[in-house]
Protein backbone atom coordinates (compact mmCIF):
# COMPACT_ATOMS: atom_id res chain seq x y z
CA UNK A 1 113.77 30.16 149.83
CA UNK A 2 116.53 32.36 148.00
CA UNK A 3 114.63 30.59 144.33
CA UNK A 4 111.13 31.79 145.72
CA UNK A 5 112.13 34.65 146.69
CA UNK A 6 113.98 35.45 143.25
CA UNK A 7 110.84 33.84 141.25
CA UNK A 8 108.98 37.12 143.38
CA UNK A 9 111.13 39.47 142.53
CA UNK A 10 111.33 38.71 138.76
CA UNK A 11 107.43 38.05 138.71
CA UNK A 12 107.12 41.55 139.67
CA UNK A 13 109.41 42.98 137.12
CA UNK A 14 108.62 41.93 134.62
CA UNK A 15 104.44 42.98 135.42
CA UNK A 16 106.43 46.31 136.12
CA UNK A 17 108.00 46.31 131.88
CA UNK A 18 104.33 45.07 130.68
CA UNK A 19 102.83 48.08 132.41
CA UNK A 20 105.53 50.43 131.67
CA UNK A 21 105.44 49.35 127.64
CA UNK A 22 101.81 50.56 127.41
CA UNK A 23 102.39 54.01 129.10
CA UNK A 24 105.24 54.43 126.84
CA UNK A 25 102.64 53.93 123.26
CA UNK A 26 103.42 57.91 122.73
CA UNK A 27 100.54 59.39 124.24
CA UNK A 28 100.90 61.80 126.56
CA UNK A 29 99.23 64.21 128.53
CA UNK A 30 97.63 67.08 127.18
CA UNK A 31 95.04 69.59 129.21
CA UNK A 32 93.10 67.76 132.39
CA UNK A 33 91.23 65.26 131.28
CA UNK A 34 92.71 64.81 127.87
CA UNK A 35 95.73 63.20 126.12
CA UNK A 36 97.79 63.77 123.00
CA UNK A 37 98.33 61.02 120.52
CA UNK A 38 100.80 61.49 117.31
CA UNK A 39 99.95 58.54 114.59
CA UNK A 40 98.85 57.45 111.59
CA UNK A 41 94.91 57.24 110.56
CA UNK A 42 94.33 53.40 109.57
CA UNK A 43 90.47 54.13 108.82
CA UNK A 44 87.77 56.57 109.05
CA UNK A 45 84.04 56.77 109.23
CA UNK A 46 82.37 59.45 108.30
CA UNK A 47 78.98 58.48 109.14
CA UNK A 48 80.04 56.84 112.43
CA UNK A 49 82.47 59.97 113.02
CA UNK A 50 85.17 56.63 114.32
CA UNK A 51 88.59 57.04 113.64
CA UNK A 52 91.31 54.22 114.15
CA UNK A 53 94.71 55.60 114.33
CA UNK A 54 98.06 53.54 114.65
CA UNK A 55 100.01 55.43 117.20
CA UNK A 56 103.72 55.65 116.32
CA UNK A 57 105.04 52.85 118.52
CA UNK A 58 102.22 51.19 116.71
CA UNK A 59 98.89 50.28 118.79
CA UNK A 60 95.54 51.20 117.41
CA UNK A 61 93.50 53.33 118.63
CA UNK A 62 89.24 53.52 118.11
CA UNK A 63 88.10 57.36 118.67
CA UNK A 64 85.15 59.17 117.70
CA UNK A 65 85.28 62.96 116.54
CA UNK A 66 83.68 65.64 118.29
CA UNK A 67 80.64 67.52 116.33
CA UNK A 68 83.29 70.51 115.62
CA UNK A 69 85.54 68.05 113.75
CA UNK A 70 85.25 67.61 110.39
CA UNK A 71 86.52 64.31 109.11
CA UNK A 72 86.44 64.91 105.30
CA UNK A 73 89.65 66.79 105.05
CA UNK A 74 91.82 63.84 106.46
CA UNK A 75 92.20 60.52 104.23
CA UNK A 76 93.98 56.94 105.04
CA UNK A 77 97.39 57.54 106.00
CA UNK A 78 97.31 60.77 107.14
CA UNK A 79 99.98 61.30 109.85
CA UNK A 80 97.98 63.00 112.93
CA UNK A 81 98.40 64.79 115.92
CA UNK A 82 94.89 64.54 118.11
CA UNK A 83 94.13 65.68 121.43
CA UNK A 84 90.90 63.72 122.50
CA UNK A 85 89.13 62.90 126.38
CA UNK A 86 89.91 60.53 128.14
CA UNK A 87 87.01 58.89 127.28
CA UNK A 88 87.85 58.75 123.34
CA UNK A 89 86.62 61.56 122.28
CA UNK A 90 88.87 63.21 119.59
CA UNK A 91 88.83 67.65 120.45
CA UNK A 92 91.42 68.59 117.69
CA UNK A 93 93.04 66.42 114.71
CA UNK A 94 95.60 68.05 113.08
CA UNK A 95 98.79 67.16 109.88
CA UNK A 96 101.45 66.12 111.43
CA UNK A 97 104.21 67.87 108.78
């Protein structure tokens, strides 16, 4: 019983890490409905308007820019601070310094 019950309890902490690693990929909240990423651009389409950024702790990310973002000032390894939606949508890109 005790080896069940431990198996449980272990089972459930370690779901509790996994989860926890992915909130921890440096994004965080920004205005409702939006989140801040800080990272580093691994490609970008300008025709698309996609974006894939590494975030710091290093997962990539697949965004598309908003129509008042213009993509042609930022290059390959640009380090970057965007806000985008929740549902991908980038709202500001800027240099990180």
């Amino acid at each position: 019983m005790k080896n069940r019950t431990f198996k449980s309890l272990a089972t459930i902490l370690f779901i509790g890490f996994f989860v926890a690693s992915f909130a921890s990929i440096n994004i965080t909240d920004g205005a409702e409905g939006s989140f801040i990423i800080k990272g580093t651009i691994v490609s970008i389409n300008t025709t698309t308007d996609q974006v894939v950024v590494k975030a710091e702790v290093g997962n990539n990310l697949s965004l598309v820019a908003g129509h008042e973002i213009d993509l042609t000032i930022y290059k390959i390894g640009d380090h970057v601070i965007i806000e985008c939606s929740n549902d991908g949508v980038i709202k500001s890109i800027n240099k990180k310094e």
